[in-house]
N, C-alpha and C. Protein backbone atom coordinates (compact mmCIF):
# COMPACT_ATOMS: atom_id res chain seq x y z
N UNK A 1 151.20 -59.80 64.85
CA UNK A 1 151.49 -61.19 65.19
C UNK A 1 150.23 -61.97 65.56
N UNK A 2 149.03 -61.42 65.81
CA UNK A 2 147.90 -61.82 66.44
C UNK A 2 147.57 -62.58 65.09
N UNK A 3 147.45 -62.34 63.82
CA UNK A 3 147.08 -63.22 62.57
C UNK A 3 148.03 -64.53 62.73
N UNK A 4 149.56 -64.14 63.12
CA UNK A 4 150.21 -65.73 62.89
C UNK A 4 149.92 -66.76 64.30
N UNK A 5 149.24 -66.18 64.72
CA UNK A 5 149.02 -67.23 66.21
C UNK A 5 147.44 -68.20 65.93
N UNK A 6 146.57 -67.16 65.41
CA UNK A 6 145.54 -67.51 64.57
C UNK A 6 145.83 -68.84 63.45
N UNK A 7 146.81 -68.53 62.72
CA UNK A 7 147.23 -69.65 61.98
C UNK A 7 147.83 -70.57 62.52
N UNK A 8 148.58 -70.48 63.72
CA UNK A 8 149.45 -71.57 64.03
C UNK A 8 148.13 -72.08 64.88
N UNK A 9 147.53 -71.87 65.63
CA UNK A 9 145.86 -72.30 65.86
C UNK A 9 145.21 -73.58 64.92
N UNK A 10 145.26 -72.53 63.47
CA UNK A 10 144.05 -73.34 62.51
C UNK A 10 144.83 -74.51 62.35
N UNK A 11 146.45 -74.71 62.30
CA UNK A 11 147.22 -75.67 61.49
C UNK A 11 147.27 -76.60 62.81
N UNK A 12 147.34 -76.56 64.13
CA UNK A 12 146.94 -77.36 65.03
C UNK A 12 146.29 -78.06 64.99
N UNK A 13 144.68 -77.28 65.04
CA UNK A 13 143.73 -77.87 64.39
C UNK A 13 143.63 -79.04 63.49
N UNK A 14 144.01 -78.34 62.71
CA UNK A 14 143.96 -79.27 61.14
C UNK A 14 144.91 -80.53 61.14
N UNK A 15 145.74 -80.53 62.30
CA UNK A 15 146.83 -81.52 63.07
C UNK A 15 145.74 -82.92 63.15
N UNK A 16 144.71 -82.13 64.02
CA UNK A 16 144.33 -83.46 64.73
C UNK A 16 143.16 -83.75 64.00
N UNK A 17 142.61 -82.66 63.40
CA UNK A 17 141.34 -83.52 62.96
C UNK A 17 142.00 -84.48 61.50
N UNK A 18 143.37 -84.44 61.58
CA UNK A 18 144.43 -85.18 60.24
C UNK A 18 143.83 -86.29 60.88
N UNK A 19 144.94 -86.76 62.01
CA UNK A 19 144.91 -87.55 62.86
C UNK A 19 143.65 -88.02 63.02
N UNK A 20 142.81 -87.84 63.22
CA UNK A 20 141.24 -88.41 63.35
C UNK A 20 140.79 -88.88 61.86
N UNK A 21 140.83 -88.09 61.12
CA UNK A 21 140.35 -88.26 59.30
C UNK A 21 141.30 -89.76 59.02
N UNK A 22 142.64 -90.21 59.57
CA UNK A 22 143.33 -91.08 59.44
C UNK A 22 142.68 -92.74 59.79
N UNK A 23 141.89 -92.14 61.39
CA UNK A 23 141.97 -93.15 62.18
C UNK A 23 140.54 -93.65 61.33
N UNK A 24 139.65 -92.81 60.86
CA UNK A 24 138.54 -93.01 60.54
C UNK A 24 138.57 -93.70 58.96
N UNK A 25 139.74 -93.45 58.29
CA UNK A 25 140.01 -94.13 57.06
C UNK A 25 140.31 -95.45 57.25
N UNK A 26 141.24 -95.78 58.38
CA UNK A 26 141.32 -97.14 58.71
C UNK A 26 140.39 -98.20 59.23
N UNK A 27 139.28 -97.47 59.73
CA UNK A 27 138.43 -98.50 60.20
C UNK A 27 137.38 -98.15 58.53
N UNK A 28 136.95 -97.54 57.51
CA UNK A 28 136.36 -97.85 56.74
C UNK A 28 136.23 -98.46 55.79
N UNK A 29 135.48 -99.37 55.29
CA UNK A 29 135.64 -100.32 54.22
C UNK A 29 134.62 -100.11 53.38
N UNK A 30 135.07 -100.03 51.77
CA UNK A 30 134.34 -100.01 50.80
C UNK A 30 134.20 -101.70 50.32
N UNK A 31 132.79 -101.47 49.25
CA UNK A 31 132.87 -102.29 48.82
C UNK A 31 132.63 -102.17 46.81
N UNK A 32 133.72 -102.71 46.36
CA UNK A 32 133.42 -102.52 44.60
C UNK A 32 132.85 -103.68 44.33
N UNK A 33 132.10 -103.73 43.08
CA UNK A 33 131.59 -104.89 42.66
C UNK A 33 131.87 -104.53 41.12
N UNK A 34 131.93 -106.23 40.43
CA UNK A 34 131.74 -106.19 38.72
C UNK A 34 131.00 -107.40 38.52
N UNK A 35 130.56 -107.54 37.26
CA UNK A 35 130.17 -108.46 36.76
C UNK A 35 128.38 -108.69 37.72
N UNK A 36 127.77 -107.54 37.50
CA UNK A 36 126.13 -107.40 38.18
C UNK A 36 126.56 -108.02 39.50
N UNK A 37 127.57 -107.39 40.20
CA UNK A 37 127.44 -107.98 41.85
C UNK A 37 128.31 -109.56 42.12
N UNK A 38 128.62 -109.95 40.90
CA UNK A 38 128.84 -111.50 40.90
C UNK A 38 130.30 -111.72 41.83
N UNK A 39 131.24 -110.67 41.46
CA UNK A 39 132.14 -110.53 42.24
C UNK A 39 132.35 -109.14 42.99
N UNK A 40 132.65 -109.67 44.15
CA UNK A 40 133.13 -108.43 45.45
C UNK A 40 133.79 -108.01 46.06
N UNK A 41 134.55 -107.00 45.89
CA UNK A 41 135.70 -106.38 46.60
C UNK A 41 135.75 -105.70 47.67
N UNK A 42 136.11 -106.00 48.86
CA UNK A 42 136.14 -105.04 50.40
C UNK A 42 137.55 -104.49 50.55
N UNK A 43 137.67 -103.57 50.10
CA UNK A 43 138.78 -102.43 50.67
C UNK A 43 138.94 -101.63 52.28
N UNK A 44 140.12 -101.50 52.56
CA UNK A 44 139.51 -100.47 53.37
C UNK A 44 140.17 -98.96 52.91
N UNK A 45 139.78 -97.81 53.69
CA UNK A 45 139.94 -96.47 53.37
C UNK A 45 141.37 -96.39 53.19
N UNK A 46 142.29 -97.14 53.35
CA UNK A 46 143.56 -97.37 52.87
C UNK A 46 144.03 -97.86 51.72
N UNK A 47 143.02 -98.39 51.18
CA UNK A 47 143.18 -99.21 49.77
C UNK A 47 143.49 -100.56 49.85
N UNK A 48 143.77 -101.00 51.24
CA UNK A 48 144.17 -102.41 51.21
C UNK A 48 142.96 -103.52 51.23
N UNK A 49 143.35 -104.78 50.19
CA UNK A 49 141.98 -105.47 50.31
C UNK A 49 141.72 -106.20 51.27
N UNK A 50 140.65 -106.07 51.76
CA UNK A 50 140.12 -107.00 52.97
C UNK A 50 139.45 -108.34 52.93
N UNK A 51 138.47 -108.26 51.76
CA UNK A 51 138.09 -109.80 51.50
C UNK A 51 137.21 -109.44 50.13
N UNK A 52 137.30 -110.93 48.88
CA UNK A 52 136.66 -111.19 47.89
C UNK A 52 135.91 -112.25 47.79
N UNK A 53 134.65 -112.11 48.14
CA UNK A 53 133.51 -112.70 47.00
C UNK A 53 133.51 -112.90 45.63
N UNK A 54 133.01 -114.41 45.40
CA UNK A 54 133.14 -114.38 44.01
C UNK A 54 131.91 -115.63 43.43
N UNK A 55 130.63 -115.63 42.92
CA UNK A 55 129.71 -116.05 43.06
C UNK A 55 130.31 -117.59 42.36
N UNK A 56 129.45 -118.55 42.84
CA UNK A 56 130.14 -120.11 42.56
C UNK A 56 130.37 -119.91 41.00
N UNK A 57 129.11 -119.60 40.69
CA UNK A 57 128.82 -119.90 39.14
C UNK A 57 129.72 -119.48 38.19
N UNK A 58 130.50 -118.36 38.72
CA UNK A 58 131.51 -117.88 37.95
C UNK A 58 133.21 -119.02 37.91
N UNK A 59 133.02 -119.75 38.66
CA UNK A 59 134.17 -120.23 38.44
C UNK A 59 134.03 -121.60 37.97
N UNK A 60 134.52 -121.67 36.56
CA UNK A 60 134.66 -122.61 35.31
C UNK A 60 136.32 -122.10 34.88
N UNK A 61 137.15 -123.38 35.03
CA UNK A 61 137.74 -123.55 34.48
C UNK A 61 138.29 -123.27 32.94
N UNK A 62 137.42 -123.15 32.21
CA UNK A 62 137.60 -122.26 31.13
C UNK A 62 137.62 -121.05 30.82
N UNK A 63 137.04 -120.33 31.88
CA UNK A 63 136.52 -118.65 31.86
C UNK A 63 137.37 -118.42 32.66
N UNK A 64 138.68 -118.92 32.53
CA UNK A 64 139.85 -117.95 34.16
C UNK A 64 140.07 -116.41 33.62
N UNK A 65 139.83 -116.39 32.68
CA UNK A 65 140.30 -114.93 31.88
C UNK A 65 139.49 -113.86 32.31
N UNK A 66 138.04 -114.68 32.06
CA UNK A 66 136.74 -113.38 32.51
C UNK A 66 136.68 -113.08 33.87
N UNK A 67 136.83 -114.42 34.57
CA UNK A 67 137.05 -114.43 36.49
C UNK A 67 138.01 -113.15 36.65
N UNK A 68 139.23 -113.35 35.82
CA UNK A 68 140.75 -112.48 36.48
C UNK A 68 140.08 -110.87 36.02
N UNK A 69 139.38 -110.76 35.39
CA UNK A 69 138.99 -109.68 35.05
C UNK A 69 137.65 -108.93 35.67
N UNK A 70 137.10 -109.85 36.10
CA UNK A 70 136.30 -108.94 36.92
C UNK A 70 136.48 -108.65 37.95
N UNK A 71 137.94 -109.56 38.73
CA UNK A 71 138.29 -109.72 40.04
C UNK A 71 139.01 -108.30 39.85
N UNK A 72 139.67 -107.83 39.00
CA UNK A 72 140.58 -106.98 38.75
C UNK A 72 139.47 -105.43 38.94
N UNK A 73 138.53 -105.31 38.28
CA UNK A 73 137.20 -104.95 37.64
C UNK A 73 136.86 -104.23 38.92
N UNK A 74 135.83 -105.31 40.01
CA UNK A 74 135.82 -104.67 41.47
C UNK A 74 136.38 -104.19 42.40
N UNK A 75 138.09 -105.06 42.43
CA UNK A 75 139.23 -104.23 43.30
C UNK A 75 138.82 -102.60 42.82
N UNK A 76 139.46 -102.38 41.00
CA UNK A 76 139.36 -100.75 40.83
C UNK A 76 138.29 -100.43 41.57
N UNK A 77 136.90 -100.96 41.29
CA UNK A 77 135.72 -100.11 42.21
C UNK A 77 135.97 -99.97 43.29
N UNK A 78 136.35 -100.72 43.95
CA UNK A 78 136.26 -100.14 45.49
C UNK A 78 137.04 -99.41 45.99
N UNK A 79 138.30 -99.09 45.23
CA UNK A 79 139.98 -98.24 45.28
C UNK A 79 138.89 -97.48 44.90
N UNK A 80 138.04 -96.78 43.87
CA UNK A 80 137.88 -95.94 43.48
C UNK A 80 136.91 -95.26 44.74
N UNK A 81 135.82 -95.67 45.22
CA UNK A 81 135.20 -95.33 46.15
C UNK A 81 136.11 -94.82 47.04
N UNK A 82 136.98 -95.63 47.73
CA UNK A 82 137.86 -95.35 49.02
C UNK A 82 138.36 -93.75 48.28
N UNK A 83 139.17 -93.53 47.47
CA UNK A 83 139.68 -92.58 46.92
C UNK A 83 139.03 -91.57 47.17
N UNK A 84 137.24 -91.77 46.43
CA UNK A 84 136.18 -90.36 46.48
C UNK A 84 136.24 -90.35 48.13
N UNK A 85 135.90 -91.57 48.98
CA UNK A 85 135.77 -91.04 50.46
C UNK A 85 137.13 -89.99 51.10
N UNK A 86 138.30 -90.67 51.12
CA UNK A 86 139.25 -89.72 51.20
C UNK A 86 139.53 -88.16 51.04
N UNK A 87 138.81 -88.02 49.31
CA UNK A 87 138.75 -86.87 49.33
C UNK A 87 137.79 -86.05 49.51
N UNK A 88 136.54 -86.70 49.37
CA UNK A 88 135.49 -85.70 50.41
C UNK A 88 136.25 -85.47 51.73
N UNK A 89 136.75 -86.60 52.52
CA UNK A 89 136.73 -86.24 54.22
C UNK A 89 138.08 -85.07 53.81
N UNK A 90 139.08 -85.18 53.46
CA UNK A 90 139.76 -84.08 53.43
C UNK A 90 139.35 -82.71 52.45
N UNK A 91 138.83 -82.61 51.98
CA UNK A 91 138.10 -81.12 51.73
C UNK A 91 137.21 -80.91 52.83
N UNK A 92 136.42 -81.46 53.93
CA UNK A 92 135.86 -81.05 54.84
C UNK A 92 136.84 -80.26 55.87
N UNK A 93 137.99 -81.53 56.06
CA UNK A 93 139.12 -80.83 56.62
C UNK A 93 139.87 -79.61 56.37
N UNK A 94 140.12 -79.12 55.42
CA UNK A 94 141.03 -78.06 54.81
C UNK A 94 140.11 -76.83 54.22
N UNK A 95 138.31 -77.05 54.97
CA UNK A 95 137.71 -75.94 54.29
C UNK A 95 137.90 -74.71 54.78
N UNK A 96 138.57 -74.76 56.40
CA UNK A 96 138.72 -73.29 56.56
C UNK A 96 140.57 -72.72 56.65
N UNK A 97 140.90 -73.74 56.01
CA UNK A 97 142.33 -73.64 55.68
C UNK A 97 142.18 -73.16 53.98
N UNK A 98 142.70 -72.73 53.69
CA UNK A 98 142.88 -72.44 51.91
C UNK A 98 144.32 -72.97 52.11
N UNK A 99 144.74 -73.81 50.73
CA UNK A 99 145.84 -74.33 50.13
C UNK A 99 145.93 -74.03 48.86
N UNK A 100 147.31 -74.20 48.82
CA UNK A 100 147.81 -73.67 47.27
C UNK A 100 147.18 -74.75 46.33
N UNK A 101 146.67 -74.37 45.23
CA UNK A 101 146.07 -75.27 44.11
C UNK A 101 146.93 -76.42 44.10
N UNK A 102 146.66 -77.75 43.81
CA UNK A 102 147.70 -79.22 43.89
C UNK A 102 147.99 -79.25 44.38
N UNK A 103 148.44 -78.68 45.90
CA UNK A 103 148.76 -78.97 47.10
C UNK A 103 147.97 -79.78 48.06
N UNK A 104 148.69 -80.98 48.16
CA UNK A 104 148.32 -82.72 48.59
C UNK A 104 149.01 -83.15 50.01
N UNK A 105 148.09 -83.21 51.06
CA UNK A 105 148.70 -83.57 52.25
C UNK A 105 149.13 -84.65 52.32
N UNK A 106 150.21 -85.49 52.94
CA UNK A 106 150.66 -86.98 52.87
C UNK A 106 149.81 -87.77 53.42
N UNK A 107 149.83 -88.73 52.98
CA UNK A 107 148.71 -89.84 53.47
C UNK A 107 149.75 -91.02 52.29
């Protein structure tokens, strides 16, 4: 029984540093960019957007198509960043835990 107390230990563990990996996703903010920087996306480690930049010059009335598209363009970047941060900080978390292959903690 001394191994399952050990585990109920590590999964404690792995409780709170959840809980912390959480709190620390919420206060982080990425930032994506498209169009050489012209437009800017602030996410935070949640994926939700926080604020967009969008350089004057880009907005002409005729180009709403290219605007909607790069606006679209940097959101993905910065979802995508937040994503890689996420999953670095949780493989730090779960390195002395082993999980079953595709096995995905909720978030």
């Amino acid at each position: 029984m001394k191994n399952l107390g050990q585990m109920m230990k590590q999964v404690q563990d792995m409780q709170a540093r959840m809980a912390d990996m959480q709190d620390k996703l919420a206060d982080l903010e990425v930032v994506g960019t498209a169009g050489g920087g012209m437009v800017k996306a602030t996410l935070s480690g949640k994926g939700e957007v926080k604020a967009l930049k969008i350089d004057p010059s880009l907005i002409n009335p005729a180009e709403g198509d290219v605007l909607e598209d790069l606006i679209i363009a940097a959101i993905n970047d910065a979802k995508s960043k937040a994503d890689q941060n996420k999953e670095s900080e949780m493989s730090k978390l779960t390195g002395g835990l082993p999980l079953p292959p595709g096995f995905k903690l909720p978030f």
